[in-house]
Protein backbone atom coordinates (compact mmCIF):
# COMPACT_ATOMS: atom_id res chain seq x y z
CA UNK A 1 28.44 -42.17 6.53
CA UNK A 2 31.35 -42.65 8.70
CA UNK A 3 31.79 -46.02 10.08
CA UNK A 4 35.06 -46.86 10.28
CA UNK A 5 37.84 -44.37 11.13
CA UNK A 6 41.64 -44.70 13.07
CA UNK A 7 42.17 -43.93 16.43
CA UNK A 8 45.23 -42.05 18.09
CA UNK A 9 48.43 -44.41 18.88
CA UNK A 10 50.49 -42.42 20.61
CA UNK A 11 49.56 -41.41 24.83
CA UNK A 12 51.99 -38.26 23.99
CA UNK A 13 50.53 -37.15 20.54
CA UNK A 14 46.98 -37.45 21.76
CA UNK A 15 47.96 -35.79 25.29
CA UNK A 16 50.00 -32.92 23.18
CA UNK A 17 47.15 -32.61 20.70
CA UNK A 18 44.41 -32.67 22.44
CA UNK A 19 45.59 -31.45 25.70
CA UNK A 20 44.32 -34.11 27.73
CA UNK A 21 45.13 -37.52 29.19
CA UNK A 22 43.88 -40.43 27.55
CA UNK A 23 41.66 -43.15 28.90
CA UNK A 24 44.27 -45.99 30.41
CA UNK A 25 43.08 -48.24 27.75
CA UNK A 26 43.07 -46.89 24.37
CA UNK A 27 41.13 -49.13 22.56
CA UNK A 28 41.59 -50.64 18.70
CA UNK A 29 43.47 -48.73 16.65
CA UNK A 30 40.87 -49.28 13.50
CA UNK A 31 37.92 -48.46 14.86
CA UNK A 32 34.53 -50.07 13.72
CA UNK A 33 30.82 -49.50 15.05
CA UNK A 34 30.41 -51.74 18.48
CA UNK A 35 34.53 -51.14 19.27
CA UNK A 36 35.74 -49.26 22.41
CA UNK A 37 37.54 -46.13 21.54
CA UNK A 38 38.16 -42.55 23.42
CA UNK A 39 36.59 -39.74 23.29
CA UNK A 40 36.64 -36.31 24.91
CA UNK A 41 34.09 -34.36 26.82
CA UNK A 42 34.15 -31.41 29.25
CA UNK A 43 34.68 -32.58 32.62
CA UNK A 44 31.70 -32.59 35.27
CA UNK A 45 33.22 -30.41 37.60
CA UNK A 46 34.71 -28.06 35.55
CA UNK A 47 32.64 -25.02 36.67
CA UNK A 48 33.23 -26.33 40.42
CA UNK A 49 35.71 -23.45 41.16
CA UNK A 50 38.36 -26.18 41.85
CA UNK A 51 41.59 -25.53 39.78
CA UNK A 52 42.69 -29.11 40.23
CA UNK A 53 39.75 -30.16 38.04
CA UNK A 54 40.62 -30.16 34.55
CA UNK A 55 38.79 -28.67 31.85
CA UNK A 56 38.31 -32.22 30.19
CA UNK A 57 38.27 -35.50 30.37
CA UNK A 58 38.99 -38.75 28.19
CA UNK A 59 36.83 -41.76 28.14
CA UNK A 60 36.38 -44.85 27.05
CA UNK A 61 33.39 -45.69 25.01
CA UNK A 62 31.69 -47.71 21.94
CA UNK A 63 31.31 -46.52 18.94
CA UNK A 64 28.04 -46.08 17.94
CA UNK A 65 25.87 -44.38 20.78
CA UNK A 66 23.67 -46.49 22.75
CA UNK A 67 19.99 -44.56 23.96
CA UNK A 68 19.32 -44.48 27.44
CA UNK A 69 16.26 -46.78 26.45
CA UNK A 70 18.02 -49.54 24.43
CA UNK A 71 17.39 -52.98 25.21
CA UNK A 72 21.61 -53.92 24.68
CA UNK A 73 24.61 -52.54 22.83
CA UNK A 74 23.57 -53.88 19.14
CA UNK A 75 22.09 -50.88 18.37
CA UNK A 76 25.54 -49.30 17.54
CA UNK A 77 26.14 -50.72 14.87
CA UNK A 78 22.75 -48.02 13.09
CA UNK A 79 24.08 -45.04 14.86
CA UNK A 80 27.41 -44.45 14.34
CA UNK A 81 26.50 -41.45 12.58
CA UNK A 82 24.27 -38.69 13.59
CA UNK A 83 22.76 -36.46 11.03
CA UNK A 84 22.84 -32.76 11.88
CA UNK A 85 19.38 -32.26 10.30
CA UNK A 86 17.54 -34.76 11.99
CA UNK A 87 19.72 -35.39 14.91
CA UNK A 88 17.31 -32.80 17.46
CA UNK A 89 14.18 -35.33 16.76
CA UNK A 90 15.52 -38.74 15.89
CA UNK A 91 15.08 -40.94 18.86
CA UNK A 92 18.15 -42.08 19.56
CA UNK A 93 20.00 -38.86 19.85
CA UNK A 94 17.59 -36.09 20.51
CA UNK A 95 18.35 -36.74 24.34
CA UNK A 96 21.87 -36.29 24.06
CA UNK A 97 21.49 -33.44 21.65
CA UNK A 98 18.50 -31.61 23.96
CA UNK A 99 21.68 -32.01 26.63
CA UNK A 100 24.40 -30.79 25.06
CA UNK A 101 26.19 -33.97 25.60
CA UNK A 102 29.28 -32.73 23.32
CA UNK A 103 32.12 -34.42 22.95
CA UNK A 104 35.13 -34.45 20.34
CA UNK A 105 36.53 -37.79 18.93
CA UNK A 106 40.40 -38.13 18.66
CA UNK A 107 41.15 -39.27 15.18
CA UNK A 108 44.17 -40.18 12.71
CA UNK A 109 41.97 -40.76 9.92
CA UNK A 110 38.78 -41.93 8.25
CA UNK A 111 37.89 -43.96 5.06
CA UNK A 112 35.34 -43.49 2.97
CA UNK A 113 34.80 -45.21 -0.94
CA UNK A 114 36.26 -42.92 -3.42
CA UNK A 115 34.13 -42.93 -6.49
CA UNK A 116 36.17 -39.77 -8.70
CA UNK A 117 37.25 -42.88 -11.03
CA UNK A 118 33.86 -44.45 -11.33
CA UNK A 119 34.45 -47.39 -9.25
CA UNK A 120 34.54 -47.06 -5.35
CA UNK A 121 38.70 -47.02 -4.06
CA UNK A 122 38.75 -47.22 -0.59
CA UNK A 123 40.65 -44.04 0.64
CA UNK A 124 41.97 -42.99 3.81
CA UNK A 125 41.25 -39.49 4.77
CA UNK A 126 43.10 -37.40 6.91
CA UNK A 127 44.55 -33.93 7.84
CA UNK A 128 46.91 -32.30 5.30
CA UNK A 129 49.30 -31.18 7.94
CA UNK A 130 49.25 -34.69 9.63
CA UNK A 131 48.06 -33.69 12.67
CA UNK A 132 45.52 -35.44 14.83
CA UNK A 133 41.50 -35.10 13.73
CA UNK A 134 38.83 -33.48 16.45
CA UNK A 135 35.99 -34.93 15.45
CA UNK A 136 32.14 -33.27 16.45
CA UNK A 137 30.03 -35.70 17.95
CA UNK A 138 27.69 -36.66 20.68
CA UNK A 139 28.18 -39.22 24.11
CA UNK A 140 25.92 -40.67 26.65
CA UNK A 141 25.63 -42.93 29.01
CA UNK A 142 23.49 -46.37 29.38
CA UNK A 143 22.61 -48.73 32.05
CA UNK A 144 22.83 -52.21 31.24
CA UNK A 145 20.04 -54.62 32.64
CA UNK A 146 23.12 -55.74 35.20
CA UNK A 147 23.39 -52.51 36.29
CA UNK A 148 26.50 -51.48 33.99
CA UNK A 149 27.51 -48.06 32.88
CA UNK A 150 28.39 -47.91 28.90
CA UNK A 151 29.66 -44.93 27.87
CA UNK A 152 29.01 -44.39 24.17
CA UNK A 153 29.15 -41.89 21.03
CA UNK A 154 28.57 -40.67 17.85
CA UNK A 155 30.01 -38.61 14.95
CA UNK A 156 28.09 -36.07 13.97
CA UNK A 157 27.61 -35.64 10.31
CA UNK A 158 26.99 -32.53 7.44
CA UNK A 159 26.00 -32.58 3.77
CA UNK A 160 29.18 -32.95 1.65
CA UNK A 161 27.39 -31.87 -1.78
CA UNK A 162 29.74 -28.71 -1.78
CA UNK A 163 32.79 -29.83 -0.70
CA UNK A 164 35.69 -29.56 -2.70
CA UNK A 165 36.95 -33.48 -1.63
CA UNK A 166 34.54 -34.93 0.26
CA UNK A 167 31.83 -34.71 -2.30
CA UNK A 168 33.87 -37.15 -4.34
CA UNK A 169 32.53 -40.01 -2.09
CA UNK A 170 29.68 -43.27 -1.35
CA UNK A 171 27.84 -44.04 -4.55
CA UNK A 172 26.97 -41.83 -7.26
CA UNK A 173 23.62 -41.55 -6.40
CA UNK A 174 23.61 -41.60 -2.54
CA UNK A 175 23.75 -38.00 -0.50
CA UNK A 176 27.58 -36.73 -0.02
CA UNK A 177 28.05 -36.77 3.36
CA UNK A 178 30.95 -35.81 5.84
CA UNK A 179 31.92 -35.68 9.74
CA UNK A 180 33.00 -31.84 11.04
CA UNK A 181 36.50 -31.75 11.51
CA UNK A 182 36.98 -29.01 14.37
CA UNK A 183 39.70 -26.53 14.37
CA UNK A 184 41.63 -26.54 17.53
CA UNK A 185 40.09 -23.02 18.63
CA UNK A 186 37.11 -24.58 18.28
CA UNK A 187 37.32 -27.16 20.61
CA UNK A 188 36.55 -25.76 23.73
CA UNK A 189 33.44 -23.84 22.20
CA UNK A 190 32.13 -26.83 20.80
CA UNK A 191 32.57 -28.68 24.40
CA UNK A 192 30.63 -25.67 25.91
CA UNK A 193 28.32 -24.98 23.81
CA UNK A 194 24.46 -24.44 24.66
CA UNK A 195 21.88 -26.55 22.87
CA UNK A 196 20.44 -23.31 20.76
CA UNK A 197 24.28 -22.46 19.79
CA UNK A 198 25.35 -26.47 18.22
CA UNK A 199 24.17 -26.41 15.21
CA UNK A 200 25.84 -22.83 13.98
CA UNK A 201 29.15 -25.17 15.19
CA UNK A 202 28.79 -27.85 12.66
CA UNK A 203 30.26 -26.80 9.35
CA UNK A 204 32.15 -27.57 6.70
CA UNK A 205 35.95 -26.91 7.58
CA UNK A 206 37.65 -25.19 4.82
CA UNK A 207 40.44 -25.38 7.70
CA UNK A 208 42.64 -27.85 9.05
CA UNK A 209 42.20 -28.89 5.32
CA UNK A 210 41.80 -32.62 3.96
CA UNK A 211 43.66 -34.69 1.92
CA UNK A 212 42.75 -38.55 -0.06
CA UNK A 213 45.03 -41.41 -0.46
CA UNK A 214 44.08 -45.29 -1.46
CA UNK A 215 43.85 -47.18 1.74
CA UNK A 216 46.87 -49.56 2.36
CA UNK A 217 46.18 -53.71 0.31
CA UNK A 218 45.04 -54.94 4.03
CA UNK A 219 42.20 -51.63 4.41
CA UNK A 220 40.97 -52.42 0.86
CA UNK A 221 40.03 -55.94 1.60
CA UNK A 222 38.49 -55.12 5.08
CA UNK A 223 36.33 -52.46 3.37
CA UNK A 224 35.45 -54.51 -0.17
């Protein structure tokens, strides 16, 4: 599980990255389940015909996606993460799914417990070329009972069991689990895809690869 990650700084980096401009407010920099943060979808109108329309769009939006049936927003703080294998049935994201409601989330970094020494480090995990993360996951949209539009998402999570570095991470004894870090030609295909052609999108990524460093003193307390 995935529930805290860093967000992009920089308007230029994210724009250059990602190819896109960012929401005007970009949200926390550490990013925890129930904060505001960006993500990236494929625009409404982008099969208008209208070259002025661009092919995405940046939002702002919590983290942790919010159903369209929710009662309020506390709910993001149990779906932060959405399981590949259960996310077509699971209530709150089979909607979103059975839409194609793709969307990438701009990244630095995540953290995750490192247990390779027996006791859990708290690591920051990141590109090895120290570019920018793309990572898979799902948005929607929810009305508040004052008539509000939320925006929210998800990351979208794999089994880990065979990877060569995330597999090293949680608890001995819990499932290895990991988001899908997208290639940058993959992007656009995950944005686009059909329902029936997501799932053959989220994989492992033996490339951009990953590497592991112990979270900074002020990281490690936040995440003991």
């Amino acid at each position: 599980m995935c529930s805290h990650y860093q967000a992009i700084k920089g308007r230029e980096r994210y724009l250059r990255h990602f190819g896109v401009e960012p929401p005007a407010e970009l949200g926390k920099f550490d990013v925890w389940p129930g904060d505001a943060a960006s993500f990236i979808r494929r625009h409404p109108q982008a099969d208008a015909g209208n070259d002025a329309v661009p092919a995405r769009e940046a939002l702002s939006g919590l983290f942790g996606l919010v159903p369209r049936w929710s009662l309020d927003t506390r709910i993001t703080g149990h779906t932060c993460n959405a399981r590949s294998e259960t996310v077509a049935s699971k209530p709150s994201f089979r909607d979103a799914w059975k839409q194609a409601q793709h969307c990438i989330v701009p990244a630095e970094a995540i953290y995750e417990p490192d247990w390779r020494s027996g006791v859990p480090i708290p690591t920051r995990i990141a590109r090895a070329d120290a570019a920018p993360m793309g990572i898979a996951g799902l948005w929607s949209c929810w009305k508040s009972p004052q008539g509000e539009l939320v925006h929210s998402f998800t990351l979208l999570t794999i089994n880990a069991a065979a990877h060569p570095l995330m597999r090293h991470f949680h608890k001995p004894t819990d499932e290895k689990r990991m988001v899908v870090v997208l290639p940058e030609d993959q992007y656009d295909h995950w944005l686009q895809a059909r329902p029936e052609q997501s799932m053959a999108l989220l994989r492992h990524c033996p490339a951009p690869p990953l590497r592991a460093a112990p979270a900074s003193a002020s990281h490690a307390a936040h995440l003991s």
